[in-house]
Protein backbone atom coordinates (compact mmCIF):
# COMPACT_ATOMS: atom_id res chain seq x y z
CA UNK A 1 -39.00 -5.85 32.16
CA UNK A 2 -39.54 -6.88 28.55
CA UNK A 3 -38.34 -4.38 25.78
CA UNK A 4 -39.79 -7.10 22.59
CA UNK A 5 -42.37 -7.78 21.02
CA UNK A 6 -42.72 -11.17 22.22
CA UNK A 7 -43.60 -11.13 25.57
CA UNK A 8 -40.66 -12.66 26.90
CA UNK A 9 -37.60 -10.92 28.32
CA UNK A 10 -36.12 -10.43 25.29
CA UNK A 11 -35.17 -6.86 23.35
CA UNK A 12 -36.86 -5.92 20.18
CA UNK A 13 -33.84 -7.01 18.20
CA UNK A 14 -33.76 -10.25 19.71
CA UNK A 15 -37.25 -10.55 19.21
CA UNK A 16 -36.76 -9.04 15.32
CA UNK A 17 -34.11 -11.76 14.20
CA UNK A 18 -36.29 -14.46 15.72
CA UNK A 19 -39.73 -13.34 13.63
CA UNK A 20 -37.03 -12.94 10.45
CA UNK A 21 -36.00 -16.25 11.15
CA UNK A 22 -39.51 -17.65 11.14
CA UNK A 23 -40.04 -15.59 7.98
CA UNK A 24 -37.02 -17.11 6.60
CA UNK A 25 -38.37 -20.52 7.16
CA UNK A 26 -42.06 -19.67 5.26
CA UNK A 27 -39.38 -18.55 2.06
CA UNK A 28 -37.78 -21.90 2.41
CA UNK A 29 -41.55 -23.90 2.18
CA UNK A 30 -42.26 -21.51 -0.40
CA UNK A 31 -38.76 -22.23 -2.76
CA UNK A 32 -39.44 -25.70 -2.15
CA UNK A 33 -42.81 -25.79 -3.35
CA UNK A 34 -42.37 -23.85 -5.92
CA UNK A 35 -39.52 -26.37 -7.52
CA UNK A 36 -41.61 -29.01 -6.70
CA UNK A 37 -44.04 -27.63 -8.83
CA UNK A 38 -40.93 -27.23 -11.61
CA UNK A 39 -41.17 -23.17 -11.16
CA UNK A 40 -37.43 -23.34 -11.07
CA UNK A 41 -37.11 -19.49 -11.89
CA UNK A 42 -39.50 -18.87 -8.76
CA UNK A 43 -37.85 -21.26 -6.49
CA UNK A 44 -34.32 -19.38 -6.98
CA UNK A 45 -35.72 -15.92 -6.82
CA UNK A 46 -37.48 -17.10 -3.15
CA UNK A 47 -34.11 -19.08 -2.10
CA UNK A 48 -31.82 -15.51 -2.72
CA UNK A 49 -34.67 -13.82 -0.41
CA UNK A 50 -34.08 -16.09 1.66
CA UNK A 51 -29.98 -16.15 1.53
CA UNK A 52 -30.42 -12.37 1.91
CA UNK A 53 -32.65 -11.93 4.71
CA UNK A 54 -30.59 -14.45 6.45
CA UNK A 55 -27.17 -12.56 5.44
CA UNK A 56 -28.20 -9.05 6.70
CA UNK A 57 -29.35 -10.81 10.31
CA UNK A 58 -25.93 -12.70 10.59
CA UNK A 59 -24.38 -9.07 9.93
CA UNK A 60 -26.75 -7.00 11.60
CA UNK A 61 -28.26 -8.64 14.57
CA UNK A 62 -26.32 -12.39 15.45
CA UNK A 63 -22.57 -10.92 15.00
CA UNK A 64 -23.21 -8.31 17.17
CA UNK A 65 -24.64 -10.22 19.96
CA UNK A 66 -21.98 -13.06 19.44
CA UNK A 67 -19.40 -10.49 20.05
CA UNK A 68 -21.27 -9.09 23.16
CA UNK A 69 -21.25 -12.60 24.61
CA UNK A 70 -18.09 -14.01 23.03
CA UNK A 71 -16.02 -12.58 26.11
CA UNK A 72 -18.35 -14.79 28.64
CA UNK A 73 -18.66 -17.57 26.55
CA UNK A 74 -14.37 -17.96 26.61
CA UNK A 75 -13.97 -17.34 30.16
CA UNK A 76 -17.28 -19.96 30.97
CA UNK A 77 -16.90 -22.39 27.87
CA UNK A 78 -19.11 -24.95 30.80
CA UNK A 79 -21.67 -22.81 30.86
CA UNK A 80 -25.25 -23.31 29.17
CA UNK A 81 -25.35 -20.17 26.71
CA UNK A 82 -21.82 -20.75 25.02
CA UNK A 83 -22.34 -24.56 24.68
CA UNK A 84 -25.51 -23.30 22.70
CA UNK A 85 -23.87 -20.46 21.24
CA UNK A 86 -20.91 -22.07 19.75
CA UNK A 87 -22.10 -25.03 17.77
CA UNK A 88 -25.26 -22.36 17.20
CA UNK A 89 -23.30 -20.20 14.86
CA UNK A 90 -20.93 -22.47 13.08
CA UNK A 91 -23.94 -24.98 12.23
CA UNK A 92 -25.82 -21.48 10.62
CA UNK A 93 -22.29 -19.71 9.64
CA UNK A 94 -21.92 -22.98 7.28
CA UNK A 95 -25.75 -23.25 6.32
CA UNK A 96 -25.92 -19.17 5.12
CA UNK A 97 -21.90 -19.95 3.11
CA UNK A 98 -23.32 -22.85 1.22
CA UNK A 99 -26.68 -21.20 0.43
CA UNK A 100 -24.39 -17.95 -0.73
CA UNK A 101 -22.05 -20.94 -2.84
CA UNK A 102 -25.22 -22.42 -4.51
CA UNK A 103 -26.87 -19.06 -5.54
CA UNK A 104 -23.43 -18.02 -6.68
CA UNK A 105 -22.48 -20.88 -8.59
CA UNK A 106 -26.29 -21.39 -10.07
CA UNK A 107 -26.00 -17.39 -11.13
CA UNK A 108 -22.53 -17.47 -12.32
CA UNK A 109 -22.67 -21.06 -14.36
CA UNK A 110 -26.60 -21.85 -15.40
CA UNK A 111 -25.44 -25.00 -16.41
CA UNK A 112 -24.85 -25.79 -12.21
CA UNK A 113 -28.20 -26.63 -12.73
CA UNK A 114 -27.30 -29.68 -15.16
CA UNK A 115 -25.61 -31.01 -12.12
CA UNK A 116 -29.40 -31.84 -10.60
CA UNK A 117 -28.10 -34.51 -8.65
CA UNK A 118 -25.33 -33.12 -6.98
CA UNK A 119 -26.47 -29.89 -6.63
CA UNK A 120 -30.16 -31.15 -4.86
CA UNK A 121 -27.65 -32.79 -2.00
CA UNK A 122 -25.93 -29.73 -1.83
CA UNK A 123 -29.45 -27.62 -1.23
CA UNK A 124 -30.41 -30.80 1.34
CA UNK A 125 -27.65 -30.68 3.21
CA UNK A 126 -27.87 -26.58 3.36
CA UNK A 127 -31.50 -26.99 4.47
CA UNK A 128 -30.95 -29.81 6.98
CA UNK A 129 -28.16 -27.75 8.24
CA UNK A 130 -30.14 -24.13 8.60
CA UNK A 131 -32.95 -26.10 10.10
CA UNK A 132 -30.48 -27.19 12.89
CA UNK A 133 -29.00 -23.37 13.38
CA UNK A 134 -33.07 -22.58 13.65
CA UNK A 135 -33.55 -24.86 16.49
CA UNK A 136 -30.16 -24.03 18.30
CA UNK A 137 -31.25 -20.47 17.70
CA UNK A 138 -34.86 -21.09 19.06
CA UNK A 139 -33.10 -23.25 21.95
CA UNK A 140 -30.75 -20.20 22.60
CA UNK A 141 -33.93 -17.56 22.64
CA UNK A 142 -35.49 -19.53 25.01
CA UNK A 143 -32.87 -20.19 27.38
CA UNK A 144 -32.30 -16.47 27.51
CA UNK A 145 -35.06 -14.86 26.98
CA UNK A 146 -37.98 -17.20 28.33
């Protein structure tokens, strides 16, 4: 019996955190066209959208459930879901503390910014690394819910 959205096995909070995830990933195309474009004011008010959304579903829906499953996951560590799970949320734990660092460092010091070069690998790395959380997490959805 299916209690989402989605159509798939999955509860409405499961199915919730994966539509804000997609939503999070249409914020990211948006930041990055908007810097492209040299709207650099635009791109960083999209990007802390983005940091935020992300931050209240790591609080409010993906700790919660990592704590419901943590318990299986150490007494199975073999199994499918915590071999997901695991590298799942340190790959997005690190993605979401960078984004936080660069939105805090670019609020607290505007002249972060001056640091183009250094601070562009930093966002790179951040989105390379959220990317891969949002295709463990997709992975993960699937393997439970689908």
């Amino acid at each position: 019996m299916n209690t989402g959205i989605l159509g798939t096995r999955a509860g409405l909070v499961a199915d919730i955190n994966l539509l804000a995830q997609i939503v999070i990933l249409l914020l990211l195309c948006v930041g990055a066209l908007q810097a492209r474009s040299k709207h650099f004011d635009r791109h960083h008010g999209v990007m802390i959208a983005a940091v935020i959304v992300n931050a209240a579903a790591i609080v409010f829906i993906m700790n919660p459930a990592f704590f419901r499953v943590l318990p299986f996951a150490l007494r199975n560590p073999g199994a499918p879901g915590p071999v997901m799970m695991l590298p799942h949320a340190a790959v997005g734990a690190l993605a979401e503390l960078l984004g936080i660092y660069i939105i805090a460092r670019t609020q607290l010091d505007p002249s972060a910014t001056s640091d183009w070069p250094g601070m562009k690998r930093t966002m790179v790395v951040t989105l390379l690394l959220w990317l891969l959380a949002l295709a463990g997490g997709i992975a993960l959805y699937m393997a439970w819910y689908v």
